[in-house]
PDBML (XML) file of the C-alpha atoms, coordinates in Angstrom:
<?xml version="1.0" encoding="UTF-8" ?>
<PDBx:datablock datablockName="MODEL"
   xmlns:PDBx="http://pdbml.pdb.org/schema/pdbx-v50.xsd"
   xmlns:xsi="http://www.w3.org/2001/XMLSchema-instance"
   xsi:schemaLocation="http://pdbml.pdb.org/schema/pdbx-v50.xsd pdbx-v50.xsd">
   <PDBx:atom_siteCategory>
      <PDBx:atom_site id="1">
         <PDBx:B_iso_or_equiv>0.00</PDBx:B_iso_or_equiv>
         <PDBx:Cartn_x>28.734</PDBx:Cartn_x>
         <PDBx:Cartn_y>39.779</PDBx:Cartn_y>
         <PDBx:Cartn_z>-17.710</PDBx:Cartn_z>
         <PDBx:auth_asym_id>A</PDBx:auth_asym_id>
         <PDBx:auth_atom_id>CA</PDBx:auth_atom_id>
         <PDBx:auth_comp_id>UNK</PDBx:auth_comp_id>
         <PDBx:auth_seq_id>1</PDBx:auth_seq_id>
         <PDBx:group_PDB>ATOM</PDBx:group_PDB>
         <PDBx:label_alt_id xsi:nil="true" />
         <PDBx:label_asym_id>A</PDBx:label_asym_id>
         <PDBx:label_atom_id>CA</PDBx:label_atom_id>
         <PDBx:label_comp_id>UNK</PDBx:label_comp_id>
         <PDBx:label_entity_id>1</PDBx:label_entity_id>
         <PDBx:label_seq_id>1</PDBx:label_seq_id>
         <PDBx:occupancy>1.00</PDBx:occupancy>
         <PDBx:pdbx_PDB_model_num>1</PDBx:pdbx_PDB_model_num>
         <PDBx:type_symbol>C</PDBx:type_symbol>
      </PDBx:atom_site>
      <PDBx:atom_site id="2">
         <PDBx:B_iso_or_equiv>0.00</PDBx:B_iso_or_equiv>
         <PDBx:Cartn_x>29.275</PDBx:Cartn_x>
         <PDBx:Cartn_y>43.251</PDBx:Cartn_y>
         <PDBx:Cartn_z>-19.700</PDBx:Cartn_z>
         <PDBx:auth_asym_id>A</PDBx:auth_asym_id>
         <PDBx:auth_atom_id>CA</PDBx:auth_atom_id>
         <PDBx:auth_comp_id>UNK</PDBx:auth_comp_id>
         <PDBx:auth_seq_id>2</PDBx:auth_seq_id>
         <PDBx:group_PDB>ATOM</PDBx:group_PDB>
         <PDBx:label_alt_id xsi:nil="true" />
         <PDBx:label_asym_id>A</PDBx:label_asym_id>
         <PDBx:label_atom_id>CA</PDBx:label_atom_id>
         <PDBx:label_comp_id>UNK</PDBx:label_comp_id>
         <PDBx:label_entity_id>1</PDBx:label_entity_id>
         <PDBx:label_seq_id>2</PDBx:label_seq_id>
         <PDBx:occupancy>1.00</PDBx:occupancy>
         <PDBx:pdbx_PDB_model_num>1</PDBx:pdbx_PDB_model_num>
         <PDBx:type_symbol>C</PDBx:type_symbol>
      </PDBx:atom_site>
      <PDBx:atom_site id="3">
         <PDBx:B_iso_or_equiv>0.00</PDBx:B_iso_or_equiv>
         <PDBx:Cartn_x>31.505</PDBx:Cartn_x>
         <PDBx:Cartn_y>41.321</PDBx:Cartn_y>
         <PDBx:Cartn_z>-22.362</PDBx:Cartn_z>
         <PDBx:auth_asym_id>A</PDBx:auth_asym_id>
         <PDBx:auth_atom_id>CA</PDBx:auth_atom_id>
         <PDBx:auth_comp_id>UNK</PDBx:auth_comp_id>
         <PDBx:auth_seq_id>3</PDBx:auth_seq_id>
         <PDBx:group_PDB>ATOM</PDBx:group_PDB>
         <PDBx:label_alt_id xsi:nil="true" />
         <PDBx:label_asym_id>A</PDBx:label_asym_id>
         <PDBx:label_atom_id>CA</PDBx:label_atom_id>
         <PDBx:label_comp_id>UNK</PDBx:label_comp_id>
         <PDBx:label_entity_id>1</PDBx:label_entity_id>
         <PDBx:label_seq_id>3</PDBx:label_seq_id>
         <PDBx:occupancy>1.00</PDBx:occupancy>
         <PDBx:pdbx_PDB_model_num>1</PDBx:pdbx_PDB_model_num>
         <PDBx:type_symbol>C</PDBx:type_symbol>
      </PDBx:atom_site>
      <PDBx:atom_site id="4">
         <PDBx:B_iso_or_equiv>0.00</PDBx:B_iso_or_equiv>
         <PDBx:Cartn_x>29.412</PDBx:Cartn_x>
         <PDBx:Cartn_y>37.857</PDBx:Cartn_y>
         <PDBx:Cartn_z>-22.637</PDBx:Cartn_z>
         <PDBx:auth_asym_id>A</PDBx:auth_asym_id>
         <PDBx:auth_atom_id>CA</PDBx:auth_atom_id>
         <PDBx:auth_comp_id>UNK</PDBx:auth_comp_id>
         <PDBx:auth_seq_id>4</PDBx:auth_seq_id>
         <PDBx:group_PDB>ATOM</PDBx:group_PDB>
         <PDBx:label_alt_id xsi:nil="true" />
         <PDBx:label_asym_id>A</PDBx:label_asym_id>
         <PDBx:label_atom_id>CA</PDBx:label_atom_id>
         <PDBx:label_comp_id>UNK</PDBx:label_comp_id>
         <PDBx:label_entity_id>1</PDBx:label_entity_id>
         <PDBx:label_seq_id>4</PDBx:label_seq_id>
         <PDBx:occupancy>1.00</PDBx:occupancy>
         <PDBx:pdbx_PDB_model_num>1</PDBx:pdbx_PDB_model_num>
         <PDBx:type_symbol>C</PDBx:type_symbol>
      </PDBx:atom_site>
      <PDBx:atom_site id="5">
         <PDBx:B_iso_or_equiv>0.00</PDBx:B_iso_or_equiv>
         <PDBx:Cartn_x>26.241</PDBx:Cartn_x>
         <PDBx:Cartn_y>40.278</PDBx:Cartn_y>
         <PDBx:Cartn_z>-23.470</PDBx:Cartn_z>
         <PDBx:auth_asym_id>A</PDBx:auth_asym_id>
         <PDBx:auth_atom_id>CA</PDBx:auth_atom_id>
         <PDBx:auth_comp_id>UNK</PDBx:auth_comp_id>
         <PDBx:auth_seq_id>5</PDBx:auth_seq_id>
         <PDBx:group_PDB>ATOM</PDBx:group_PDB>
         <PDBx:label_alt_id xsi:nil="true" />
         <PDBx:label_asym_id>A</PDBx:label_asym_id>
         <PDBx:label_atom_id>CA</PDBx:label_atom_id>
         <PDBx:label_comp_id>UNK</PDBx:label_comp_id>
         <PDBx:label_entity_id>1</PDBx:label_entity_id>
         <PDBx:label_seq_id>5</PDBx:label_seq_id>
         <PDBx:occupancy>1.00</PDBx:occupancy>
         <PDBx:pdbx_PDB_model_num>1</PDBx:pdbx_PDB_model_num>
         <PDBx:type_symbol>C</PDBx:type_symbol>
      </PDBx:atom_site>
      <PDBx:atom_site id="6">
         <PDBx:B_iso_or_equiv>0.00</PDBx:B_iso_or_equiv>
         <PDBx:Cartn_x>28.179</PDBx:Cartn_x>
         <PDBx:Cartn_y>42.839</PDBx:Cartn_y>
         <PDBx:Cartn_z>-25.741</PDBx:Cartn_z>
         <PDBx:auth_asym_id>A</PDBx:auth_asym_id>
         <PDBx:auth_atom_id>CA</PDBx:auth_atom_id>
         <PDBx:auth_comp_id>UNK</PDBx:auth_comp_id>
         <PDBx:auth_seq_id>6</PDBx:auth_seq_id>
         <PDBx:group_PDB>ATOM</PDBx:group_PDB>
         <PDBx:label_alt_id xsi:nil="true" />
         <PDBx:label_asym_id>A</PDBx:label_asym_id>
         <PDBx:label_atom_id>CA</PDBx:label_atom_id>
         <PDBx:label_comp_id>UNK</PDBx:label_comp_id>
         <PDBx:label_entity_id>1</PDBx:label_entity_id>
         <PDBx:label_seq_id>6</PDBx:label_seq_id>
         <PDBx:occupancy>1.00</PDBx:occupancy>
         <PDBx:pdbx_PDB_model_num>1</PDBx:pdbx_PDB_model_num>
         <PDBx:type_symbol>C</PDBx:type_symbol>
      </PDBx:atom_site>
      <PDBx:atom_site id="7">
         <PDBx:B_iso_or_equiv>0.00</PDBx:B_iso_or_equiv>
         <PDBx:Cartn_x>29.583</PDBx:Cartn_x>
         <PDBx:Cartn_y>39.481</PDBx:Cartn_y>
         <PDBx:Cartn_z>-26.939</PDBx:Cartn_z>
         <PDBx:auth_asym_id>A</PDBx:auth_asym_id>
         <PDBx:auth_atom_id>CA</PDBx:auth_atom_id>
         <PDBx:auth_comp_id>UNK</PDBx:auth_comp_id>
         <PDBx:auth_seq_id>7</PDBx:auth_seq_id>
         <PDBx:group_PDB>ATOM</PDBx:group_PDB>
         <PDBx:label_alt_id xsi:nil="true" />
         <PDBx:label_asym_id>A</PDBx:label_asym_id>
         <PDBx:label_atom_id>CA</PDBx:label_atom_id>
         <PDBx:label_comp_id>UNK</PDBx:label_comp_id>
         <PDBx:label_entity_id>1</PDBx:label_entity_id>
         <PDBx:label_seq_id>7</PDBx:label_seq_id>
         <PDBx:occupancy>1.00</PDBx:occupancy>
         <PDBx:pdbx_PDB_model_num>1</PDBx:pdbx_PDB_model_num>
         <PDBx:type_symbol>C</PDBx:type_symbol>
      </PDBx:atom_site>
      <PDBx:atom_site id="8">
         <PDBx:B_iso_or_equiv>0.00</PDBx:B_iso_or_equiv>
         <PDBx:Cartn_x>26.317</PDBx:Cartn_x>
         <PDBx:Cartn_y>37.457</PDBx:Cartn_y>
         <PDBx:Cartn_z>-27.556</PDBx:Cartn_z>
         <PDBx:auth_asym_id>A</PDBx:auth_asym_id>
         <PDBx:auth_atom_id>CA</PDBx:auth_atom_id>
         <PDBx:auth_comp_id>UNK</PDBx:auth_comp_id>
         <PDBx:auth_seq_id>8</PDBx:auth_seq_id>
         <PDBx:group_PDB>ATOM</PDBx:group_PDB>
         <PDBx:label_alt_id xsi:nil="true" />
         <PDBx:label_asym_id>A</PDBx:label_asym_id>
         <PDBx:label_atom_id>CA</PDBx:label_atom_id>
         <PDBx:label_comp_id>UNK</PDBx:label_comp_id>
         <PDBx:label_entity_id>1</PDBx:label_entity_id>
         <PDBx:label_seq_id>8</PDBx:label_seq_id>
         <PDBx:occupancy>1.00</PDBx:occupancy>
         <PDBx:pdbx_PDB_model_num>1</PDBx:pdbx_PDB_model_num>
         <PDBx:type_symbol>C</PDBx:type_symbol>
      </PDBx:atom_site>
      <PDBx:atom_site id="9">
         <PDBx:B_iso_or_equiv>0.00</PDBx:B_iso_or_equiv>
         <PDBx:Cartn_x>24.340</PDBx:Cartn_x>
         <PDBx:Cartn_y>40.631</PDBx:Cartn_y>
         <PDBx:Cartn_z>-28.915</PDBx:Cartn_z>
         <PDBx:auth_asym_id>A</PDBx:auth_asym_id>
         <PDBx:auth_atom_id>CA</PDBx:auth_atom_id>
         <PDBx:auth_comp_id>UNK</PDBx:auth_comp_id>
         <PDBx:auth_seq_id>9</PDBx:auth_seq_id>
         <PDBx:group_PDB>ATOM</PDBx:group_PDB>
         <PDBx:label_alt_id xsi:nil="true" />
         <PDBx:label_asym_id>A</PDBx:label_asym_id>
         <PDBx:label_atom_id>CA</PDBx:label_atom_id>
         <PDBx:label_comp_id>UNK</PDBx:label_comp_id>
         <PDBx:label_entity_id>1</PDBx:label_entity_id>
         <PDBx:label_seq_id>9</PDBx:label_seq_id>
         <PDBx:occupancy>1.00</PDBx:occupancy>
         <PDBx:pdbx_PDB_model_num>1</PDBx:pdbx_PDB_model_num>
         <PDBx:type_symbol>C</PDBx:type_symbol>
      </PDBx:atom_site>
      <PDBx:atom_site id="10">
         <PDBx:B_iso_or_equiv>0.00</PDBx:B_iso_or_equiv>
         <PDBx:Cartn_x>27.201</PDBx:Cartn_x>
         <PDBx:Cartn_y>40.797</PDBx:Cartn_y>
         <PDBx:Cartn_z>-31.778</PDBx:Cartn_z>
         <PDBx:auth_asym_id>A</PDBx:auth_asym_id>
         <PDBx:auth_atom_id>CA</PDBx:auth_atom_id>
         <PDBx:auth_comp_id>UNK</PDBx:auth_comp_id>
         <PDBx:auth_seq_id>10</PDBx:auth_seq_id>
         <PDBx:group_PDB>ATOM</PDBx:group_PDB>
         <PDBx:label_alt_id xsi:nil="true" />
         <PDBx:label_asym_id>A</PDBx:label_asym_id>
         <PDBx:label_atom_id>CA</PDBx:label_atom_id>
         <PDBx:label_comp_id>UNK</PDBx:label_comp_id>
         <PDBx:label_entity_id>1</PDBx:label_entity_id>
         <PDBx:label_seq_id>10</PDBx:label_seq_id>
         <PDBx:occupancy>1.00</PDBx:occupancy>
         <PDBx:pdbx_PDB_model_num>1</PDBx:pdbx_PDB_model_num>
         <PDBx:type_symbol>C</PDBx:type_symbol>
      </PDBx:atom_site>
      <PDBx:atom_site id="11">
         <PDBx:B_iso_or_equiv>0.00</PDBx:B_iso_or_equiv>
         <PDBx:Cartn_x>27.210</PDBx:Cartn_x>
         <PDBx:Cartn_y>37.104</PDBx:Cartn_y>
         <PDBx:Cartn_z>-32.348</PDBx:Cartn_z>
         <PDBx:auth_asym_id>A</PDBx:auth_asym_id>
         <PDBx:auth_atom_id>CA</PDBx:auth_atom_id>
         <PDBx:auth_comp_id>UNK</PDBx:auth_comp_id>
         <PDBx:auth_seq_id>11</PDBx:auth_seq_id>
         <PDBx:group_PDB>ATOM</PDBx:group_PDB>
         <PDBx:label_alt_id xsi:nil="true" />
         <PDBx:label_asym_id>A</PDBx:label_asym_id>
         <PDBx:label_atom_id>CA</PDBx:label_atom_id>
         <PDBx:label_comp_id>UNK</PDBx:label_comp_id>
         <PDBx:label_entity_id>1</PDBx:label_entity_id>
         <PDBx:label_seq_id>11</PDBx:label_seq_id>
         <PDBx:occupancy>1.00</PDBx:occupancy>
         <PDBx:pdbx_PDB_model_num>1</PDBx:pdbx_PDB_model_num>
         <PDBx:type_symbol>C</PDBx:type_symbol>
      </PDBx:atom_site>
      <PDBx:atom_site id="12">
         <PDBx:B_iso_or_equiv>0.00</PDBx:B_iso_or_equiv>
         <PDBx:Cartn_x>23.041</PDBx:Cartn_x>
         <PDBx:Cartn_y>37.230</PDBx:Cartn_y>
         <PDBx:Cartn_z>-32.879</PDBx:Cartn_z>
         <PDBx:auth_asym_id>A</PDBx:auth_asym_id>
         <PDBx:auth_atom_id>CA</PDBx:auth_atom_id>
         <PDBx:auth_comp_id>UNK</PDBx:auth_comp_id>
         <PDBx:auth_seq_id>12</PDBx:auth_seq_id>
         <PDBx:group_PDB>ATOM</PDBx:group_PDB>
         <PDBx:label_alt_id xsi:nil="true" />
         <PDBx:label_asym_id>A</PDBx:label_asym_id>
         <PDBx:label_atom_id>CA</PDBx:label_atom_id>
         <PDBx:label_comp_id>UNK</PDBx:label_comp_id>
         <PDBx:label_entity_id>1</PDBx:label_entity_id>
         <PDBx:label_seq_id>12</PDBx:label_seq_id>
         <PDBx:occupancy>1.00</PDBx:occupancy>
         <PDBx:pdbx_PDB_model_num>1</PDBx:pdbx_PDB_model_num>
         <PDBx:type_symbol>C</PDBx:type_symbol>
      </PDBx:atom_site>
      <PDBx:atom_site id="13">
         <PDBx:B_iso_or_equiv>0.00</PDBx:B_iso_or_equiv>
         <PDBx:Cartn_x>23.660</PDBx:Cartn_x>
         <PDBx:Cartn_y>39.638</PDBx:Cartn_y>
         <PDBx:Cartn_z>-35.091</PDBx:Cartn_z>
         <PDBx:auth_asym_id>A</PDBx:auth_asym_id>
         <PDBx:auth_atom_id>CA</PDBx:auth_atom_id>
         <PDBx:auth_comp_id>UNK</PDBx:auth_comp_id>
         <PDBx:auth_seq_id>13</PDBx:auth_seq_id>
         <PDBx:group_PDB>ATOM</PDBx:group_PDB>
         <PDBx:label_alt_id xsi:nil="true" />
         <PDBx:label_asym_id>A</PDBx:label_asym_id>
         <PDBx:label_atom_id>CA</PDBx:label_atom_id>
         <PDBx:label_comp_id>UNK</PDBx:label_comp_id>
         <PDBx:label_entity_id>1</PDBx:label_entity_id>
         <PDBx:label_seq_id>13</PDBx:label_seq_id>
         <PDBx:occupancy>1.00</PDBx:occupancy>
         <PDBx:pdbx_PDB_model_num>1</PDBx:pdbx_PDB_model_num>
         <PDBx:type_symbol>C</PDBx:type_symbol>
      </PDBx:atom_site>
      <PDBx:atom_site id="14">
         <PDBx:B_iso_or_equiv>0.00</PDBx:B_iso_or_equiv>
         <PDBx:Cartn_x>26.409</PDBx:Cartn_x>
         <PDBx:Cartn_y>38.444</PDBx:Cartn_y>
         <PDBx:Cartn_z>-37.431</PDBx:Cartn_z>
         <PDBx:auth_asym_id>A</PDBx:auth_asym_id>
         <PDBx:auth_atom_id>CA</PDBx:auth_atom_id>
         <PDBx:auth_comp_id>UNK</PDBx:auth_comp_id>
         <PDBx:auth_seq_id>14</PDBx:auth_seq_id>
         <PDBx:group_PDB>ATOM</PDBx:group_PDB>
         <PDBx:label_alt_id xsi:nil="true" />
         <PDBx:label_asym_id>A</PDBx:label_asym_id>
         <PDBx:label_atom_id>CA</PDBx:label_atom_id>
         <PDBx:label_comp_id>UNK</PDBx:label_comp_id>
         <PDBx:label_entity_id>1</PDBx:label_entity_id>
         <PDBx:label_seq_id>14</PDBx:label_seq_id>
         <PDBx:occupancy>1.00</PDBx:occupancy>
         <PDBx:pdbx_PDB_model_num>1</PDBx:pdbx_PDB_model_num>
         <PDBx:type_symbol>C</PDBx:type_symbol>
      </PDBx:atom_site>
      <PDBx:atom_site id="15">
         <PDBx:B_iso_or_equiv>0.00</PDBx:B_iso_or_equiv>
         <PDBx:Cartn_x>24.339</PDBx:Cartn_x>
         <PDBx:Cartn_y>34.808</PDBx:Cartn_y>
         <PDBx:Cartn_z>-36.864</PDBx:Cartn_z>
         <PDBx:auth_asym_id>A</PDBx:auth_asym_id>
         <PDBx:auth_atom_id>CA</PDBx:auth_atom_id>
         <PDBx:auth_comp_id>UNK</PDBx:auth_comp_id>
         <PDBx:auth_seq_id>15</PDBx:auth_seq_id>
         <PDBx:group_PDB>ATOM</PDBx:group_PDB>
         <PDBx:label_alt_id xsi:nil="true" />
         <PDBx:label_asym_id>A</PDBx:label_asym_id>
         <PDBx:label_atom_id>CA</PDBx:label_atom_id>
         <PDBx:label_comp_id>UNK</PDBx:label_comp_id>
         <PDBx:label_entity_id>1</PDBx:label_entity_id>
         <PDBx:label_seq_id>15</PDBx:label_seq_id>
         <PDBx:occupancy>1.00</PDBx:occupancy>
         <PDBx:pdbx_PDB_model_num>1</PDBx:pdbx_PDB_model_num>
         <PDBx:type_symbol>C</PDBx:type_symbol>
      </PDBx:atom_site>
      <PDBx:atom_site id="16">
         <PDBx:B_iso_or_equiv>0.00</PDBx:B_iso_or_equiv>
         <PDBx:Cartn_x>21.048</PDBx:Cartn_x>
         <PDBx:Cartn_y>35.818</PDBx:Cartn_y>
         <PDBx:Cartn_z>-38.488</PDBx:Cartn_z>
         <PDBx:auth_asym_id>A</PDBx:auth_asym_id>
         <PDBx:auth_atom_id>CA</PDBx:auth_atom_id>
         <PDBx:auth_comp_id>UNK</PDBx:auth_comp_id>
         <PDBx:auth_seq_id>16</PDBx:auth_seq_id>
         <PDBx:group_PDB>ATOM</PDBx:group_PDB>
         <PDBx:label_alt_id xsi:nil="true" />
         <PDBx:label_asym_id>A</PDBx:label_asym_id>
         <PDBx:label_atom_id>CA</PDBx:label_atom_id>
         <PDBx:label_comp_id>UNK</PDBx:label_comp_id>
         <PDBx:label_entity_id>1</PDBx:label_entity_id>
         <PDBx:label_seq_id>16</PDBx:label_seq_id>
         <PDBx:occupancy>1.00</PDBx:occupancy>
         <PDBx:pdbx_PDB_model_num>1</PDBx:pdbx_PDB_model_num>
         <PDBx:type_symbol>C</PDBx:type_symbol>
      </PDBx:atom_site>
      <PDBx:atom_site id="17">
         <PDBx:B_iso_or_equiv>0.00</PDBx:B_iso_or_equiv>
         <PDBx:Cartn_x>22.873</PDBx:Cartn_x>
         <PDBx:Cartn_y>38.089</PDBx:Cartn_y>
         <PDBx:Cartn_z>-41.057</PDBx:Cartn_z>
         <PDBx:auth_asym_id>A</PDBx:auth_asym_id>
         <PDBx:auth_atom_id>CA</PDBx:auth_atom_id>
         <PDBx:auth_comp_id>UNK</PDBx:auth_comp_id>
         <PDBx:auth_seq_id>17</PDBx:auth_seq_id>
         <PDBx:group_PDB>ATOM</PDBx:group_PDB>
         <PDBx:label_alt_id xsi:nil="true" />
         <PDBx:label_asym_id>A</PDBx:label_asym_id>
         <PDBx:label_atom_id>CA</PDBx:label_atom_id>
         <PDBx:label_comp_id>UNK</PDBx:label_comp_id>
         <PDBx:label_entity_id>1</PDBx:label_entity_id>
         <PDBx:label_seq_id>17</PDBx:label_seq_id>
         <PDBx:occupancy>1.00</PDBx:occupancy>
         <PDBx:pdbx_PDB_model_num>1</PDBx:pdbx_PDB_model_num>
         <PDBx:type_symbol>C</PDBx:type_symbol>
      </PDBx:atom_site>
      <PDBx:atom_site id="18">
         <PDBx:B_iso_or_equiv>0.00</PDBx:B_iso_or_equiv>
         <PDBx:Cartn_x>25.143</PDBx:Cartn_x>
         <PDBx:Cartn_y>35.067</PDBx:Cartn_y>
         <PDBx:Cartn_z>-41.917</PDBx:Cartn_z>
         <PDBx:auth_asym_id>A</PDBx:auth_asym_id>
         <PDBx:auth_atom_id>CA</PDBx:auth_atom_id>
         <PDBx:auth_comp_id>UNK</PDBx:auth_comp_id>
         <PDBx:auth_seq_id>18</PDBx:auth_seq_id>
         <PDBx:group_PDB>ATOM</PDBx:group_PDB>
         <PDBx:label_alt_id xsi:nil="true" />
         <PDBx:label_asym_id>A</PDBx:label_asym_id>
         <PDBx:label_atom_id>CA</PDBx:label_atom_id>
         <PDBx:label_comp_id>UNK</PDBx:label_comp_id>
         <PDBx:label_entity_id>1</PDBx:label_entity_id>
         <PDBx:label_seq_id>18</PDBx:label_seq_id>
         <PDBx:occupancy>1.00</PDBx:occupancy>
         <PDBx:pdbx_PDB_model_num>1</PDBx:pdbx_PDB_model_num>
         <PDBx:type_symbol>C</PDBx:type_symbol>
      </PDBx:atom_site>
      <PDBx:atom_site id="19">
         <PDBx:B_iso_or_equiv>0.00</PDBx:B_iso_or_equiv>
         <PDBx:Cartn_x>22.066</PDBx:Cartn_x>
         <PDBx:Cartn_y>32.502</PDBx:Cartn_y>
         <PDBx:Cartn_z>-42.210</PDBx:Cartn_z>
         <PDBx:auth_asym_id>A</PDBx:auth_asym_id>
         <PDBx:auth_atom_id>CA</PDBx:auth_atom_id>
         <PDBx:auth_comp_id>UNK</PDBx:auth_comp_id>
         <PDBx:auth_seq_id>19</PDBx:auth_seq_id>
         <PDBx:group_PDB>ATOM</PDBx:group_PDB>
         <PDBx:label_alt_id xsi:nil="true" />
         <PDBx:label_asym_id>A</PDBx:label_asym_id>
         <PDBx:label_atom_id>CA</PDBx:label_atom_id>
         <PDBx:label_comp_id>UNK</PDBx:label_comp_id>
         <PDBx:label_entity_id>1</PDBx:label_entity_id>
         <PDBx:label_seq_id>19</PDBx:label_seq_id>
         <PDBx:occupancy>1.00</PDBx:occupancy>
         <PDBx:pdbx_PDB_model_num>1</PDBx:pdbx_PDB_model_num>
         <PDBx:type_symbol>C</PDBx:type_symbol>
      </PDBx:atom_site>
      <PDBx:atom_site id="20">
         <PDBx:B_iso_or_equiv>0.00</PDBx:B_iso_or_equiv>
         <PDBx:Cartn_x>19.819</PDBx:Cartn_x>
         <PDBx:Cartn_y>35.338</PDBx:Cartn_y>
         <PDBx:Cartn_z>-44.397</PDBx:Cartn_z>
         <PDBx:auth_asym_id>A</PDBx:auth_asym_id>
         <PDBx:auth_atom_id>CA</PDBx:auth_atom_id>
         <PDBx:auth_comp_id>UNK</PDBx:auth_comp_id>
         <PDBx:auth_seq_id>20</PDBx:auth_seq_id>
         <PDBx:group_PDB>ATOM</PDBx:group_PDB>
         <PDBx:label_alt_id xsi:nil="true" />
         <PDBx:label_asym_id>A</PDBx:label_asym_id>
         <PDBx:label_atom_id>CA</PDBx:label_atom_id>
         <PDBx:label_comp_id>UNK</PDBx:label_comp_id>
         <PDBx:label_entity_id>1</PDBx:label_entity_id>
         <PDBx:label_seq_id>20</PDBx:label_seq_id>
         <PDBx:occupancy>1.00</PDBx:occupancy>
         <PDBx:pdbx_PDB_model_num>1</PDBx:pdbx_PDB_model_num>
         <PDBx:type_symbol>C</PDBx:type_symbol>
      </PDBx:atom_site>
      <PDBx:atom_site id="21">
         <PDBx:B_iso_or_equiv>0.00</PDBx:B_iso_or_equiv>
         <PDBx:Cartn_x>22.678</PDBx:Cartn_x>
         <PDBx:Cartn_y>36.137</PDBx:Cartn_y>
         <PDBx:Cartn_z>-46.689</PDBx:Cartn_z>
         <PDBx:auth_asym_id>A</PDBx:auth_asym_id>
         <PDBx:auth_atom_id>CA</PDBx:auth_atom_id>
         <PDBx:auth_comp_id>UNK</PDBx:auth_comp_id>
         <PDBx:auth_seq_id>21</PDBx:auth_seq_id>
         <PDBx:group_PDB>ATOM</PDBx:group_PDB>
         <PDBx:label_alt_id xsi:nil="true" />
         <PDBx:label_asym_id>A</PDBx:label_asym_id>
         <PDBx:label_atom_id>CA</PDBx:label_atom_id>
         <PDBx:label_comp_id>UNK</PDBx:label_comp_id>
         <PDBx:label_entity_id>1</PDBx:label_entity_id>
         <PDBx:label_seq_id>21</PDBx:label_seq_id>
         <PDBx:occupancy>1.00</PDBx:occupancy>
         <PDBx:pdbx_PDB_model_num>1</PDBx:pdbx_PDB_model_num>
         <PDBx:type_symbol>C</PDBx:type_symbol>
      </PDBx:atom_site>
      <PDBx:atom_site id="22">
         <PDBx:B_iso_or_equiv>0.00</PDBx:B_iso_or_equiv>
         <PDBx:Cartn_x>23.799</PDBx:Cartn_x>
         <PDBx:Cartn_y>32.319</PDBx:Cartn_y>
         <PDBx:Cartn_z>-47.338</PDBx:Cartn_z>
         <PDBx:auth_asym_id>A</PDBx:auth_asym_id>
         <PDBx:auth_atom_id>CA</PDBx:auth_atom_id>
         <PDBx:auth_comp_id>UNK</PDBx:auth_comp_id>
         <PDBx:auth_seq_id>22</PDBx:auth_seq_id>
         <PDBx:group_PDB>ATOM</PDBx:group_PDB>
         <PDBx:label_alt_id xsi:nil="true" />
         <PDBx:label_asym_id>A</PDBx:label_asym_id>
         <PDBx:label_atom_id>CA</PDBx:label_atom_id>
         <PDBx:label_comp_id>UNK</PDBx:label_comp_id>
         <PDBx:label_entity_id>1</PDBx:label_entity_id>
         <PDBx:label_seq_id>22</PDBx:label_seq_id>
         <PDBx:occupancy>1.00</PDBx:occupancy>
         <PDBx:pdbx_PDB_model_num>1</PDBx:pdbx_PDB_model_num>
         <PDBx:type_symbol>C</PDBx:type_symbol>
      </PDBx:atom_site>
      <PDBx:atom_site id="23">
         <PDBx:B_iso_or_equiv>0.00</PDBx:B_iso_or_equiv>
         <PDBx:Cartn_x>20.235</PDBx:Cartn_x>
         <PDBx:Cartn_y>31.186</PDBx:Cartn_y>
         <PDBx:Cartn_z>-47.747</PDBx:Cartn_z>
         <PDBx:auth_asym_id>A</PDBx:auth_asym_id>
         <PDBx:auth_atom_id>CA</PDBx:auth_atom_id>
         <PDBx:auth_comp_id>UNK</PDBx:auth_comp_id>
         <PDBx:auth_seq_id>23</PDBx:auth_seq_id>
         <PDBx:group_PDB>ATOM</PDBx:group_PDB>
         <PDBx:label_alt_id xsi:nil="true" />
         <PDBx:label_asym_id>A</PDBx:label_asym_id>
         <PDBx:label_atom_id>CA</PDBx:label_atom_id>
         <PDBx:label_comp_id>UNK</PDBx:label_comp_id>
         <PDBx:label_entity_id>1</PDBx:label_entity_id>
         <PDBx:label_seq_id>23</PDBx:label_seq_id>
         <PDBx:occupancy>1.00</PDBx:occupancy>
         <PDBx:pdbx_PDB_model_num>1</PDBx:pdbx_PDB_model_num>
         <PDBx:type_symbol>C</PDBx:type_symbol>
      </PDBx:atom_site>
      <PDBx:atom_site id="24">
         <PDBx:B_iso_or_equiv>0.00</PDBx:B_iso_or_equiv>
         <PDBx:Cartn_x>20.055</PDBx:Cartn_x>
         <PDBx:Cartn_y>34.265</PDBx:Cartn_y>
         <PDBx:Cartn_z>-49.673</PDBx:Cartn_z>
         <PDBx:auth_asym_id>A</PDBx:auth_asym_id>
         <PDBx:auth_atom_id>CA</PDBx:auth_atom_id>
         <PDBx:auth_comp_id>UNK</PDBx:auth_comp_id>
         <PDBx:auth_seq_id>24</PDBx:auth_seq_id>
         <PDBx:group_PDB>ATOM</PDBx:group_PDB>
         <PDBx:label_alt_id xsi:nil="true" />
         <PDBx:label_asym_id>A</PDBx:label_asym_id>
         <PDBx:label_atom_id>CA</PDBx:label_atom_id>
         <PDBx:label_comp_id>UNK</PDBx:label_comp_id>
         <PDBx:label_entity_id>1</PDBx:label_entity_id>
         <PDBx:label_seq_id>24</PDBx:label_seq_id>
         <PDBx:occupancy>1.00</PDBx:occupancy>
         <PDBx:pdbx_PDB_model_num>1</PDBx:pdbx_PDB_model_num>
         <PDBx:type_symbol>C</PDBx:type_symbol>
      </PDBx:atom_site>
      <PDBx:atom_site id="25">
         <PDBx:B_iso_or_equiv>0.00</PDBx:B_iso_or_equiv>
         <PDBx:Cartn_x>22.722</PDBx:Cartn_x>
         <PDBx:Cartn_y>32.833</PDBx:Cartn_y>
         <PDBx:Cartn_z>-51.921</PDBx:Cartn_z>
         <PDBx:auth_asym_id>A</PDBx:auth_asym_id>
         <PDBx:auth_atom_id>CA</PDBx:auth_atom_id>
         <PDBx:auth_comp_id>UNK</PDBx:auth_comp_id>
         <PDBx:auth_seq_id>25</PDBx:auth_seq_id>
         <PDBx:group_PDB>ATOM</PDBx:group_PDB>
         <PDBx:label_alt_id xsi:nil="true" />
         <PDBx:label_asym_id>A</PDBx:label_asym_id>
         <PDBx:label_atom_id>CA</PDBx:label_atom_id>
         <PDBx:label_comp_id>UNK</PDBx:label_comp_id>
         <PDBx:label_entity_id>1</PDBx:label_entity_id>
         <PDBx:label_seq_id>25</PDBx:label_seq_id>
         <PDBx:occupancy>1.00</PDBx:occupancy>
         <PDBx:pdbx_PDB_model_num>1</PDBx:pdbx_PDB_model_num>
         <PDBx:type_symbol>C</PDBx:type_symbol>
      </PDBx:atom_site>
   </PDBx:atom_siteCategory>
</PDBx:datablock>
């Protein structure tokens, strides 16, 4: 469970900065 949330919690991040910066673009 500790590495699916550390997991998910980096993935949410690195999703919306991946979707703001290419829209971005």
């Amino acid at each position: 469970s500790t590495a699916l949330y550390m997991g998910g919690i980096v993935m949410l991040v690195a999703l919306l900065w991946g979707l703001f910066a290419n829209i971005l673009i």
